[in-house]
PDB file of N, CA and C in Angstrom:
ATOM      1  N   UNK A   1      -0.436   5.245 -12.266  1.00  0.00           N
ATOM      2  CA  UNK A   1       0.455   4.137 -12.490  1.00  0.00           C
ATOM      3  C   UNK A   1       0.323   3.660 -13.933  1.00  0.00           C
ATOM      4  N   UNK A   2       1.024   3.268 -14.732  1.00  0.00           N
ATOM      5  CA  UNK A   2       1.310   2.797 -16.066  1.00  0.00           C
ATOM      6  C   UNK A   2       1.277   1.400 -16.073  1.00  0.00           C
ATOM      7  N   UNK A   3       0.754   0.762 -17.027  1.00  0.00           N
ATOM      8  CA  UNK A   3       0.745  -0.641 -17.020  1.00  0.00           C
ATOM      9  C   UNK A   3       1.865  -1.378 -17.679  1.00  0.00           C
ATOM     10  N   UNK A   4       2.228  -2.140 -17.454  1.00  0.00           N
ATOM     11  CA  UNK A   4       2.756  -3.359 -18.374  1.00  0.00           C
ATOM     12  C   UNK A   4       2.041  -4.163 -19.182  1.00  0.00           C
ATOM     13  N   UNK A   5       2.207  -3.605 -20.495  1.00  0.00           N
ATOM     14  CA  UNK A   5       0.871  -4.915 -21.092  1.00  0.00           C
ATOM     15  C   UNK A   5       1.656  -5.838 -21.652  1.00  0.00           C
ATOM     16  N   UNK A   6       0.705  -6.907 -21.776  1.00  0.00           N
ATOM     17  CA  UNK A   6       1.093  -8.665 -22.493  1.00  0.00           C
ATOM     18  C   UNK A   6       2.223  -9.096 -22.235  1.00  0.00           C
ATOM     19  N   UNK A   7       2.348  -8.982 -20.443  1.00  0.00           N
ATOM     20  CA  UNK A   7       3.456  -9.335 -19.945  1.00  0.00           C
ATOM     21  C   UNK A   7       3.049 -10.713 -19.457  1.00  0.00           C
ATOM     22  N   UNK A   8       3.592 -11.841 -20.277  1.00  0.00           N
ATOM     23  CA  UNK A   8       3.567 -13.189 -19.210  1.00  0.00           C
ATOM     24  C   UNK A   8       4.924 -13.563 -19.223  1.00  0.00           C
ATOM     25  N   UNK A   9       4.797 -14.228 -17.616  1.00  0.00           N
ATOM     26  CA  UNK A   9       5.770 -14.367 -16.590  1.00  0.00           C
ATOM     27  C   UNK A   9       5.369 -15.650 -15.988  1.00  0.00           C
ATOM     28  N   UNK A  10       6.041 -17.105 -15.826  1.00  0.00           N
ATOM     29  CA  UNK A  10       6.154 -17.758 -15.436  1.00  0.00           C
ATOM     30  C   UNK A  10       6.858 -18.311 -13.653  1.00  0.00           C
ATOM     31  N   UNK A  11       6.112 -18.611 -12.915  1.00  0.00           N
ATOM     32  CA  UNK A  11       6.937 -18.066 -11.789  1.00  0.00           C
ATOM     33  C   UNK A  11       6.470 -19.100 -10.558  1.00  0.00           C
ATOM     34  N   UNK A  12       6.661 -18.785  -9.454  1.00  0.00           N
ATOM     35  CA  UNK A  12       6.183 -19.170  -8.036  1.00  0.00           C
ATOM     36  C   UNK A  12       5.096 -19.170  -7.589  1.00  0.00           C
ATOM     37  N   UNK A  13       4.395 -17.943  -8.129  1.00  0.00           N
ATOM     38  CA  UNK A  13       2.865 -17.056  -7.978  1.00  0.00           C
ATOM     39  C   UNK A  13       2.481 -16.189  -8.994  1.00  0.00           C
ATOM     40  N   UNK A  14       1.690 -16.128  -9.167  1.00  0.00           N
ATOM     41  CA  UNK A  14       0.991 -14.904  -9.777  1.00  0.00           C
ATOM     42  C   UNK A  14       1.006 -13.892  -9.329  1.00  0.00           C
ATOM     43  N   UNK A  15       1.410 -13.277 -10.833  1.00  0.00           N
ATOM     44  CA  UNK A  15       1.739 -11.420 -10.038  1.00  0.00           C
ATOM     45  C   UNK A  15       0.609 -10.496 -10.359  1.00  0.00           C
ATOM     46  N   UNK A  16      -0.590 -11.109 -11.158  1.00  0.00           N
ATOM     47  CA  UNK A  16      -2.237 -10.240 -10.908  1.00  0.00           C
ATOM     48  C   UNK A  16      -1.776  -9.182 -11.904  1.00  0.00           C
ATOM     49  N   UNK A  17      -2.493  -8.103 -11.660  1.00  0.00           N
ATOM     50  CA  UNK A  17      -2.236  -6.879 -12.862  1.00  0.00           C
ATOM     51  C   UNK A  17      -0.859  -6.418 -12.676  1.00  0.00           C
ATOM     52  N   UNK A  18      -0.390  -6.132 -13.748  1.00  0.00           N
ATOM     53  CA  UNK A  18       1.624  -5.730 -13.654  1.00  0.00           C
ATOM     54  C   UNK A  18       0.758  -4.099 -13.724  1.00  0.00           C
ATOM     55  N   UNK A  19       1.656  -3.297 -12.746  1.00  0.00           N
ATOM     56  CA  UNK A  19       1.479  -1.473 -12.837  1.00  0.00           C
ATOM     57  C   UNK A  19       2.857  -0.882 -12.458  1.00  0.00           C
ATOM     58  N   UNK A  20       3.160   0.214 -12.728  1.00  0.00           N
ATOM     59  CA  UNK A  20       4.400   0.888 -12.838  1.00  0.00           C
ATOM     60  C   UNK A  20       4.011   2.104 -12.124  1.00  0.00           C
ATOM     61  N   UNK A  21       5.043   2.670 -11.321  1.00  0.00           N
ATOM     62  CA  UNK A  21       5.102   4.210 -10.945  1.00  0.00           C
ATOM     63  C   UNK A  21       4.689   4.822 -11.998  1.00  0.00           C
ATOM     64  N   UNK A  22       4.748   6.729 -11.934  1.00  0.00           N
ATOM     65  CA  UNK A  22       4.809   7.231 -13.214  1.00  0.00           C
ATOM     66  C   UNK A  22       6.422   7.141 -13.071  1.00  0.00           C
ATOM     67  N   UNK A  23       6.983   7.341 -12.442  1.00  0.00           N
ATOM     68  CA  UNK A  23       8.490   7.543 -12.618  1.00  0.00           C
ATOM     69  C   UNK A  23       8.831   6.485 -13.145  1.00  0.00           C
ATOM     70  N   UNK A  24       8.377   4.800 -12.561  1.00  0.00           N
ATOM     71  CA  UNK A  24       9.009   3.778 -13.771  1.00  0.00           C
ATOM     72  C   UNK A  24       8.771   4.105 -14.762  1.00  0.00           C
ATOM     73  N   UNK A  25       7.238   4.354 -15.029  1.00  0.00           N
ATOM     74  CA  UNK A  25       6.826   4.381 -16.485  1.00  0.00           C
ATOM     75  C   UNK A  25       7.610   5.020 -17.092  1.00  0.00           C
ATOM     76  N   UNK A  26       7.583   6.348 -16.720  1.00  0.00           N
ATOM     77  CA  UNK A  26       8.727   7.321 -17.622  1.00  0.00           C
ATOM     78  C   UNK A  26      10.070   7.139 -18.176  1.00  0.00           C
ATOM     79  N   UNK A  27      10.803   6.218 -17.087  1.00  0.00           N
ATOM     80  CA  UNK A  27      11.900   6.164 -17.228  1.00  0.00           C
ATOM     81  C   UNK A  27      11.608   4.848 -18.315  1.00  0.00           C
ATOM     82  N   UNK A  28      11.170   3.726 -18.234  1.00  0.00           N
ATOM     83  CA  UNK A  28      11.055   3.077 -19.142  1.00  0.00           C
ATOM     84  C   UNK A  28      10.880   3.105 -20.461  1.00  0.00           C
ATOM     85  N   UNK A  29      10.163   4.408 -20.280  1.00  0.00           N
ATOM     86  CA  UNK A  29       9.616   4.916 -21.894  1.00  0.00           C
ATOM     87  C   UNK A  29      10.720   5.621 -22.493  1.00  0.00           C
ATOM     88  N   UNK A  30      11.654   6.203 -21.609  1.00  0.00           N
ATOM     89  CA  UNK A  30      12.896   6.672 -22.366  1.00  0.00           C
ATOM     90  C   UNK A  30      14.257   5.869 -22.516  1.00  0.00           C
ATOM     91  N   UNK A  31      13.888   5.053 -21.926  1.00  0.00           N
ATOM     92  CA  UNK A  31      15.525   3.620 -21.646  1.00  0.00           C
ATOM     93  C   UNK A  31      15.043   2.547 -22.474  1.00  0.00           C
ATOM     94  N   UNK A  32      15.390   1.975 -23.017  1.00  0.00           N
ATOM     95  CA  UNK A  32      15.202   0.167 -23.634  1.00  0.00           C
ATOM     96  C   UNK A  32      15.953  -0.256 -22.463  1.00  0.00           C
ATOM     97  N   UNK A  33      17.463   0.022 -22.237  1.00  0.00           N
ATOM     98  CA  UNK A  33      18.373  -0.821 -20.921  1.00  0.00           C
ATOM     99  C   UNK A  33      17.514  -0.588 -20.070  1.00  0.00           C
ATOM    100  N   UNK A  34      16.922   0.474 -19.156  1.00  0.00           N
ATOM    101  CA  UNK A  34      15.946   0.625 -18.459  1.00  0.00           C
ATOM    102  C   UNK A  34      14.786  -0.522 -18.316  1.00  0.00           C
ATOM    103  N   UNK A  35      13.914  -0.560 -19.653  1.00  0.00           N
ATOM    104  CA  UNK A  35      13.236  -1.099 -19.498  1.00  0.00           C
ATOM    105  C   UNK A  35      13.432  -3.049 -19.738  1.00  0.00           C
ATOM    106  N   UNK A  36      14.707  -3.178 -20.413  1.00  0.00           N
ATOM    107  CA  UNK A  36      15.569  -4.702 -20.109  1.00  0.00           C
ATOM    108  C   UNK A  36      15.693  -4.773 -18.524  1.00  0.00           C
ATOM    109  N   UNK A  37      16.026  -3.983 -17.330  1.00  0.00           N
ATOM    110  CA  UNK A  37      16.458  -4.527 -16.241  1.00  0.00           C
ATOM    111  C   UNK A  37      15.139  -4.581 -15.713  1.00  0.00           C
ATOM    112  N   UNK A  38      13.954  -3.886 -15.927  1.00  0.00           N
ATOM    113  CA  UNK A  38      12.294  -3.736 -15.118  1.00  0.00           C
ATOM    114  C   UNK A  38      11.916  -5.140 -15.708  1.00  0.00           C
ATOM    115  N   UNK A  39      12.132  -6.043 -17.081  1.00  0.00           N
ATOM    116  CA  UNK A  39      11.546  -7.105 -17.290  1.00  0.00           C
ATOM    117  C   UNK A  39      12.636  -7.972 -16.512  1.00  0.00           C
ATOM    118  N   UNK A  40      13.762  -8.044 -16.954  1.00  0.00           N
ATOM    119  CA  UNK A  40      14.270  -9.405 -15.919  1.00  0.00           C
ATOM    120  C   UNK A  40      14.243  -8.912 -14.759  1.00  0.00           C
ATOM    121  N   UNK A  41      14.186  -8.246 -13.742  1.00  0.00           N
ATOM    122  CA  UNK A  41      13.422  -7.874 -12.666  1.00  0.00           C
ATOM    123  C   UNK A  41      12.431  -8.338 -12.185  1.00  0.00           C
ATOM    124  N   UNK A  42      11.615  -8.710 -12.635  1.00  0.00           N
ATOM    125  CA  UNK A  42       9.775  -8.660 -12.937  1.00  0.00           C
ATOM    126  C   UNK A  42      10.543 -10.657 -13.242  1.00  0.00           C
ATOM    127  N   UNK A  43      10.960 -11.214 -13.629  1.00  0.00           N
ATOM    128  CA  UNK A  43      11.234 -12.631 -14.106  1.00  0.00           C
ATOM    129  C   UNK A  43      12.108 -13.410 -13.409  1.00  0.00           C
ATOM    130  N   UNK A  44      13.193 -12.411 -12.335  1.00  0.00           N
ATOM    131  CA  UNK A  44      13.535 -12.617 -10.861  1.00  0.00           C
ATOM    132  C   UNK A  44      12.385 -12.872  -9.332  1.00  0.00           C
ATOM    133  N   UNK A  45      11.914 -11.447  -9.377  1.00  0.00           N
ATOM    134  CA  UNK A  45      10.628 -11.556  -8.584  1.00  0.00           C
ATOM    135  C   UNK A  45       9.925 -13.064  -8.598  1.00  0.00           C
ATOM    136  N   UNK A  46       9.436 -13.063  -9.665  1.00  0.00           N
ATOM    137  CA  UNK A  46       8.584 -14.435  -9.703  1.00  0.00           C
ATOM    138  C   UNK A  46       8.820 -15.732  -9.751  1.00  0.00           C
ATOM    139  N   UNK A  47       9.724 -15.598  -9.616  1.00  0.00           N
ATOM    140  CA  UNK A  47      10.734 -17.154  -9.195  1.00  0.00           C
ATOM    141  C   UNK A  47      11.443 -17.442  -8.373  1.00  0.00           C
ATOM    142  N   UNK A  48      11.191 -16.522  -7.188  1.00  0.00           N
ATOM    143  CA  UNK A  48      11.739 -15.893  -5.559  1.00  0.00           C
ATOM    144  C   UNK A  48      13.081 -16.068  -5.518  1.00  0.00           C
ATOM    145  N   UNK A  49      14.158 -15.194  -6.658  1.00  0.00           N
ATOM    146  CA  UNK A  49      14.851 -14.568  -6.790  1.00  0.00           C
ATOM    147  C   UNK A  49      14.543 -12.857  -5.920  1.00  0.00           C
ATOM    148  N   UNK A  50      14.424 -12.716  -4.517  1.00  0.00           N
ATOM    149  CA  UNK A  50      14.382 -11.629  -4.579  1.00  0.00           C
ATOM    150  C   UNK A  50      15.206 -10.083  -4.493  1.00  0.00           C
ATOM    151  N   UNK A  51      16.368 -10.829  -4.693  1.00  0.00           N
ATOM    152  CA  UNK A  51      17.396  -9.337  -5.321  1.00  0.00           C
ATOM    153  C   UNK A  51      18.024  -9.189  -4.384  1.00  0.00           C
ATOM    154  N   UNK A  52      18.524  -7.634  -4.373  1.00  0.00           N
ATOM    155  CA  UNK A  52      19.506  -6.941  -3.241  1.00  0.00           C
ATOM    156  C   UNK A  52      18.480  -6.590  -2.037  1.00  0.00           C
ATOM    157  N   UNK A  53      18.247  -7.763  -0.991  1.00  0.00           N
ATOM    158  CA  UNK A  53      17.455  -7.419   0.357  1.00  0.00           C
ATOM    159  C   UNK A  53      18.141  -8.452   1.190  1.00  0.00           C
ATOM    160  N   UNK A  54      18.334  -7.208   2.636  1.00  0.00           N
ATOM    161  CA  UNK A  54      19.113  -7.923   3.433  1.00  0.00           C
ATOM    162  C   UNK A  54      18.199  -9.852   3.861  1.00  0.00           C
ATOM    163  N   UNK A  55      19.376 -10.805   4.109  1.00  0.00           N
ATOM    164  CA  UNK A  55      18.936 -11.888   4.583  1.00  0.00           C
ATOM    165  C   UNK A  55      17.484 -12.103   5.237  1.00  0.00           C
ATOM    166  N   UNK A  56      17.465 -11.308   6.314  1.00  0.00           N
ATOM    167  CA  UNK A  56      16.167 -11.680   7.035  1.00  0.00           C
ATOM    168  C   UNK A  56      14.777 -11.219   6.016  1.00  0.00           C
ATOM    169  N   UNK A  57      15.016 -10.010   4.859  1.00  0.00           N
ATOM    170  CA  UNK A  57      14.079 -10.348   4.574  1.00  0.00           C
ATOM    171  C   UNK A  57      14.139 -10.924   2.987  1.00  0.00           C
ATOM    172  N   UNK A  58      14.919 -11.709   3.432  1.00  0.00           N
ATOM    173  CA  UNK A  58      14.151 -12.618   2.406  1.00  0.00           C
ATOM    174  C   UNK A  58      13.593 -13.741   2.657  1.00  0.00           C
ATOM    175  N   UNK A  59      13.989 -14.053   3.962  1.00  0.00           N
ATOM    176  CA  UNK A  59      13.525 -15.455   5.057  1.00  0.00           C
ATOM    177  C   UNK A  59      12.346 -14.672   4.817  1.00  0.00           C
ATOM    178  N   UNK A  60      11.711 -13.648   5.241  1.00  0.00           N
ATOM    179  CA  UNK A  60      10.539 -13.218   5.413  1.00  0.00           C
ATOM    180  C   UNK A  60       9.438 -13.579   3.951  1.00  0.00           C
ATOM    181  N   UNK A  61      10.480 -12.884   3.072  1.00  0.00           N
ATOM    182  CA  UNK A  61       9.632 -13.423   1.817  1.00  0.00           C
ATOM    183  C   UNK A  61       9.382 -14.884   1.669  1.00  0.00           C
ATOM    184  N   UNK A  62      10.000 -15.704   1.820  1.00  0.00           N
ATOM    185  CA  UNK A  62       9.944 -17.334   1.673  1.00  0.00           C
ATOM    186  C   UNK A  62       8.607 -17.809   2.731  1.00  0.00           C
ATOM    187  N   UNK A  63       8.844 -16.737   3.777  1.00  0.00           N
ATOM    188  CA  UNK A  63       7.535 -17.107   4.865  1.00  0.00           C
ATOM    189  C   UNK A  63       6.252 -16.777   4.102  1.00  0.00           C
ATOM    190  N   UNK A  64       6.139 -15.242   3.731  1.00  0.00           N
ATOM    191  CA  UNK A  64       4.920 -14.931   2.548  1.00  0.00           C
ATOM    192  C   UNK A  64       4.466 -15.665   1.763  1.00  0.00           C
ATOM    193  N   UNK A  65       5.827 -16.391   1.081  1.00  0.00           N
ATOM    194  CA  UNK A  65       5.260 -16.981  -0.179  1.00  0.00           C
ATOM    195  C   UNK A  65       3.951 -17.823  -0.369  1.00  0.00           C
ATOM    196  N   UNK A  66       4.027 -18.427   0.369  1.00  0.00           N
ATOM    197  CA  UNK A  66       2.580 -19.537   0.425  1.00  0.00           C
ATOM    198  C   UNK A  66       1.763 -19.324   1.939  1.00  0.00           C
ATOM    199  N   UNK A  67       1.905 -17.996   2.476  1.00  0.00           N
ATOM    200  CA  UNK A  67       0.877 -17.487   3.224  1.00  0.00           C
ATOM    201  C   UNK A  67       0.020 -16.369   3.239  1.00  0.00           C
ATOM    202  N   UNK A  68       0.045 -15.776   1.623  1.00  0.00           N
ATOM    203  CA  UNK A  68      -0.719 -15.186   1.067  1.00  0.00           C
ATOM    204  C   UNK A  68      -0.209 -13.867   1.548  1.00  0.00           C
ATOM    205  N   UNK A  69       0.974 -13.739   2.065  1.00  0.00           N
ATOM    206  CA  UNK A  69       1.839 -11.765   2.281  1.00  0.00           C
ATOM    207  C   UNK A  69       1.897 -11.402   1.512  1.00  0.00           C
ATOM    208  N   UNK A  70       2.252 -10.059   1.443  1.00  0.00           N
ATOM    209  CA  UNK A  70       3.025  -9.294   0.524  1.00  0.00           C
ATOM    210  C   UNK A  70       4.085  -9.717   0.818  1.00  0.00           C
ATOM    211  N   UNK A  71       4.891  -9.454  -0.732  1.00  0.00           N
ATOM    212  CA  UNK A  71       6.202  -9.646  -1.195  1.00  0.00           C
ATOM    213  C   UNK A  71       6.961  -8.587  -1.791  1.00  0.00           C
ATOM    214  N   UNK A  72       8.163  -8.406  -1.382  1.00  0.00           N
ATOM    215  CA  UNK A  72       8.761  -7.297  -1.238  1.00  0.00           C
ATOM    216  C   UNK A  72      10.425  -7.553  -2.590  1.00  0.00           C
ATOM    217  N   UNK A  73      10.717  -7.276  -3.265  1.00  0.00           N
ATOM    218  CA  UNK A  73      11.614  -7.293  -4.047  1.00  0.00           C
ATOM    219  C   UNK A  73      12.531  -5.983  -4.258  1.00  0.00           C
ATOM    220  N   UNK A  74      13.731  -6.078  -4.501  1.00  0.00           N
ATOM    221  CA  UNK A  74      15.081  -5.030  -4.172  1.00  0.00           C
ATOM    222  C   UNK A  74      15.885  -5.365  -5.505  1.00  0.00           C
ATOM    223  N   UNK A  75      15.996  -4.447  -6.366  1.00  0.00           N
ATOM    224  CA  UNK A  75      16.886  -4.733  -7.559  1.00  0.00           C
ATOM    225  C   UNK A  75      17.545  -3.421  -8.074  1.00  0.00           C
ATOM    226  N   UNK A  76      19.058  -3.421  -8.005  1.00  0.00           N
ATOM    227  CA  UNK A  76      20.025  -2.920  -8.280  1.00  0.00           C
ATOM    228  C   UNK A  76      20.686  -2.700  -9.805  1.00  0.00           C
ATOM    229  N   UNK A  77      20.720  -1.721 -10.326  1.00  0.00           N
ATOM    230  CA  UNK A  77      21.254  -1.581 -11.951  1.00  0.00           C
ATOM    231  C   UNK A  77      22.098  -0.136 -11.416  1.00  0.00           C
ATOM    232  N   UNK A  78      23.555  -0.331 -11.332  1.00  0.00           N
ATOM    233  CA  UNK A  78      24.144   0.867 -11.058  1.00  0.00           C
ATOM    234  C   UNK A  78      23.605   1.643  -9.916  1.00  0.00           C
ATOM    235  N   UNK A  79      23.658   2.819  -9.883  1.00  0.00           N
ATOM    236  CA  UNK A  79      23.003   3.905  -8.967  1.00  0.00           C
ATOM    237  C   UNK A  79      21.529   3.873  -8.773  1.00  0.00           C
ATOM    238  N   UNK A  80      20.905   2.671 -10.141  1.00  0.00           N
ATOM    239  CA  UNK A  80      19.192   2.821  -9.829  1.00  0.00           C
ATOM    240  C   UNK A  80      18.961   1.546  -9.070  1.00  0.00           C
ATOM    241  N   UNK A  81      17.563   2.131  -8.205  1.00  0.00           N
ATOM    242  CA  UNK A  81      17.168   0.650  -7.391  1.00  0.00           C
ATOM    243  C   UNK A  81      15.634   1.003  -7.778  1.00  0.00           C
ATOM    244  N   UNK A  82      14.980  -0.262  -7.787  1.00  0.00           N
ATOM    245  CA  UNK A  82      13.333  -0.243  -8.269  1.00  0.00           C
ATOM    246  C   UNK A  82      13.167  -1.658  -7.410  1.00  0.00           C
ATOM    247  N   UNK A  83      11.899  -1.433  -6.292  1.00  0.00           N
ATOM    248  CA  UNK A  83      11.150  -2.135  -6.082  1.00  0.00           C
ATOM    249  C   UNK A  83      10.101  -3.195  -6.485  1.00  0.00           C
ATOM    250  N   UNK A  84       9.959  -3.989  -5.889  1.00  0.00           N
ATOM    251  CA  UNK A  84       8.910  -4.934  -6.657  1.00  0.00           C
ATOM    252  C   UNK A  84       7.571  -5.457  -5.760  1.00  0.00           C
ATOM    253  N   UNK A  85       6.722  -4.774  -5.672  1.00  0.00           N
ATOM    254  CA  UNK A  85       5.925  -5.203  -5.000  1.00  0.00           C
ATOM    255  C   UNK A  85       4.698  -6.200  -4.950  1.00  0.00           C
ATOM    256  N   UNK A  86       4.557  -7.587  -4.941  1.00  0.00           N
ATOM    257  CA  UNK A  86       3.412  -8.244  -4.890  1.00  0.00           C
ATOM    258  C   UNK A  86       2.607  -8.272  -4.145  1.00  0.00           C
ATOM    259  N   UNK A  87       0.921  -7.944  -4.516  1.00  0.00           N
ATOM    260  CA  UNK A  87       0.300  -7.352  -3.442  1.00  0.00           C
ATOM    261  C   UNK A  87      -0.284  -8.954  -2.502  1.00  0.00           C
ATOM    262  N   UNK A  88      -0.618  -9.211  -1.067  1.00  0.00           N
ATOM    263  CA  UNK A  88      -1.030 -10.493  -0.586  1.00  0.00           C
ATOM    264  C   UNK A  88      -2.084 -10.911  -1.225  1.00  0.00           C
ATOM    265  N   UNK A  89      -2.789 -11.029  -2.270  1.00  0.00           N
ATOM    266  CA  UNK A  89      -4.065 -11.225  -2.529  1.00  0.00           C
ATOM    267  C   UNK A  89      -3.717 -11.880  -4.120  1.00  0.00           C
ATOM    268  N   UNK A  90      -1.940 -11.312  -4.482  1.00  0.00           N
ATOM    269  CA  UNK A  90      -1.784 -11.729  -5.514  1.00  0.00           C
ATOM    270  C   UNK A  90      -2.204 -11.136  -6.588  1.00  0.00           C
ATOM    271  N   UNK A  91      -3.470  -9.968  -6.622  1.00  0.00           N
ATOM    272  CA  UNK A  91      -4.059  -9.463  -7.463  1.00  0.00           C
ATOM    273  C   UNK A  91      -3.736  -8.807  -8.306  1.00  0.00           C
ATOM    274  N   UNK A  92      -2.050  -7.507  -7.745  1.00  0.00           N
ATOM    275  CA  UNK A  92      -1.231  -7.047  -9.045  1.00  0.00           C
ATOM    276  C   UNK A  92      -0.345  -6.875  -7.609  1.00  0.00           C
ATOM    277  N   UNK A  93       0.992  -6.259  -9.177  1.00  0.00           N
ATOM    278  CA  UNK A  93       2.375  -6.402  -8.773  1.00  0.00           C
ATOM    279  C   UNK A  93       3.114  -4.798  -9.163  1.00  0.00           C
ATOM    280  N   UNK A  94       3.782  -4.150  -8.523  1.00  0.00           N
ATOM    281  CA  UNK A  94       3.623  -2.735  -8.736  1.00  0.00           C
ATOM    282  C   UNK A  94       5.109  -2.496  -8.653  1.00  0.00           C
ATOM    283  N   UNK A  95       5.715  -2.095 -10.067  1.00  0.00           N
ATOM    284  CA  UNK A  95       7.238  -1.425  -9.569  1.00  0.00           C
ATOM    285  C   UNK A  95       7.416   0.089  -9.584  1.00  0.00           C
ATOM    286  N   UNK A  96       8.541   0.237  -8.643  1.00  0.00           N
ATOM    287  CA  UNK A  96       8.384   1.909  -7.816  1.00  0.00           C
ATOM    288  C   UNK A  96      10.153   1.823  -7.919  1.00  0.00           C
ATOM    289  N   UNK A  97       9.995   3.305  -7.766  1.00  0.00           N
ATOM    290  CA  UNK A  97      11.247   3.782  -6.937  1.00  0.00           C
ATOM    291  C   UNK A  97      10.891   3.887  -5.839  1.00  0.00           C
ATOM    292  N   UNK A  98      11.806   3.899  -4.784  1.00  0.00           N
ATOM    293  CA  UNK A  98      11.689   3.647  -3.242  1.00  0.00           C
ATOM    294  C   UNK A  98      10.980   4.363  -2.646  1.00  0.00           C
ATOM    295  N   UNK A  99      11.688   5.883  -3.212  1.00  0.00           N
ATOM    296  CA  UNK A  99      11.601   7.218  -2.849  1.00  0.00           C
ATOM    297  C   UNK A  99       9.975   7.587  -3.515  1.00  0.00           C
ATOM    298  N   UNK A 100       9.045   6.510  -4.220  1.00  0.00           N
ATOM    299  CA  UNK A 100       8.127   6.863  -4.583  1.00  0.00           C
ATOM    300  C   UNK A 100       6.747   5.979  -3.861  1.00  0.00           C
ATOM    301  N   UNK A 101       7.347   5.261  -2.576  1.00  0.00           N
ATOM    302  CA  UNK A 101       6.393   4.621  -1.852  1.00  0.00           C
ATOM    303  C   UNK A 101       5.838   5.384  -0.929  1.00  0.00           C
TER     304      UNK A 101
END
């Protein structure tokens, strides 16, 4: 997994160590637009904005939020979708392709 460094993010919770797929990483490392939609992404997440996820779960996320769950995030740029995962412990926050969970 690839890191995000000297990423601060103001938010709901703490998102603990920021880590990337290799596939985010990669793709980030070759996109700037790429890597513009992984930061406001990452600045949605944390302000429980959580994206393209059906209704119930985002009721679900709102339940997590202050009961120490994981948190689950869904974000849409054209044909790409990247996950957002906050782990329950808060400790780090991990974006994926779907197909890479």
């Amino acid at each position: 997994m690839g890191r995000l460094e000297k990423l601060k993010v103001e938010g709901k919770f703490k998102l603990g160590q920021l880590l990337m797929s290799r596939g985010v990483n990669d793709r980030v490392a070759e996109s700037e637009e790429f890597a513009v939609f992984v930061w406001q992404s990452l600045k949605r997440h944390v302000k429980g904005d959580w994206g393209d996820l059906p209704k119930e779960d985002k009721k679900e996320n709102e339940f997590s939020l202050h009961r120490y769950l994981r948190l689950l995030s869904a974000y849409k740029n054209g044909d790409t979708k990247i996950w957002i995962i906050t782990e329950a412990d808060r400790s780090a926050t991990t974006v994926l392709f779907p197909e890479e969970y």
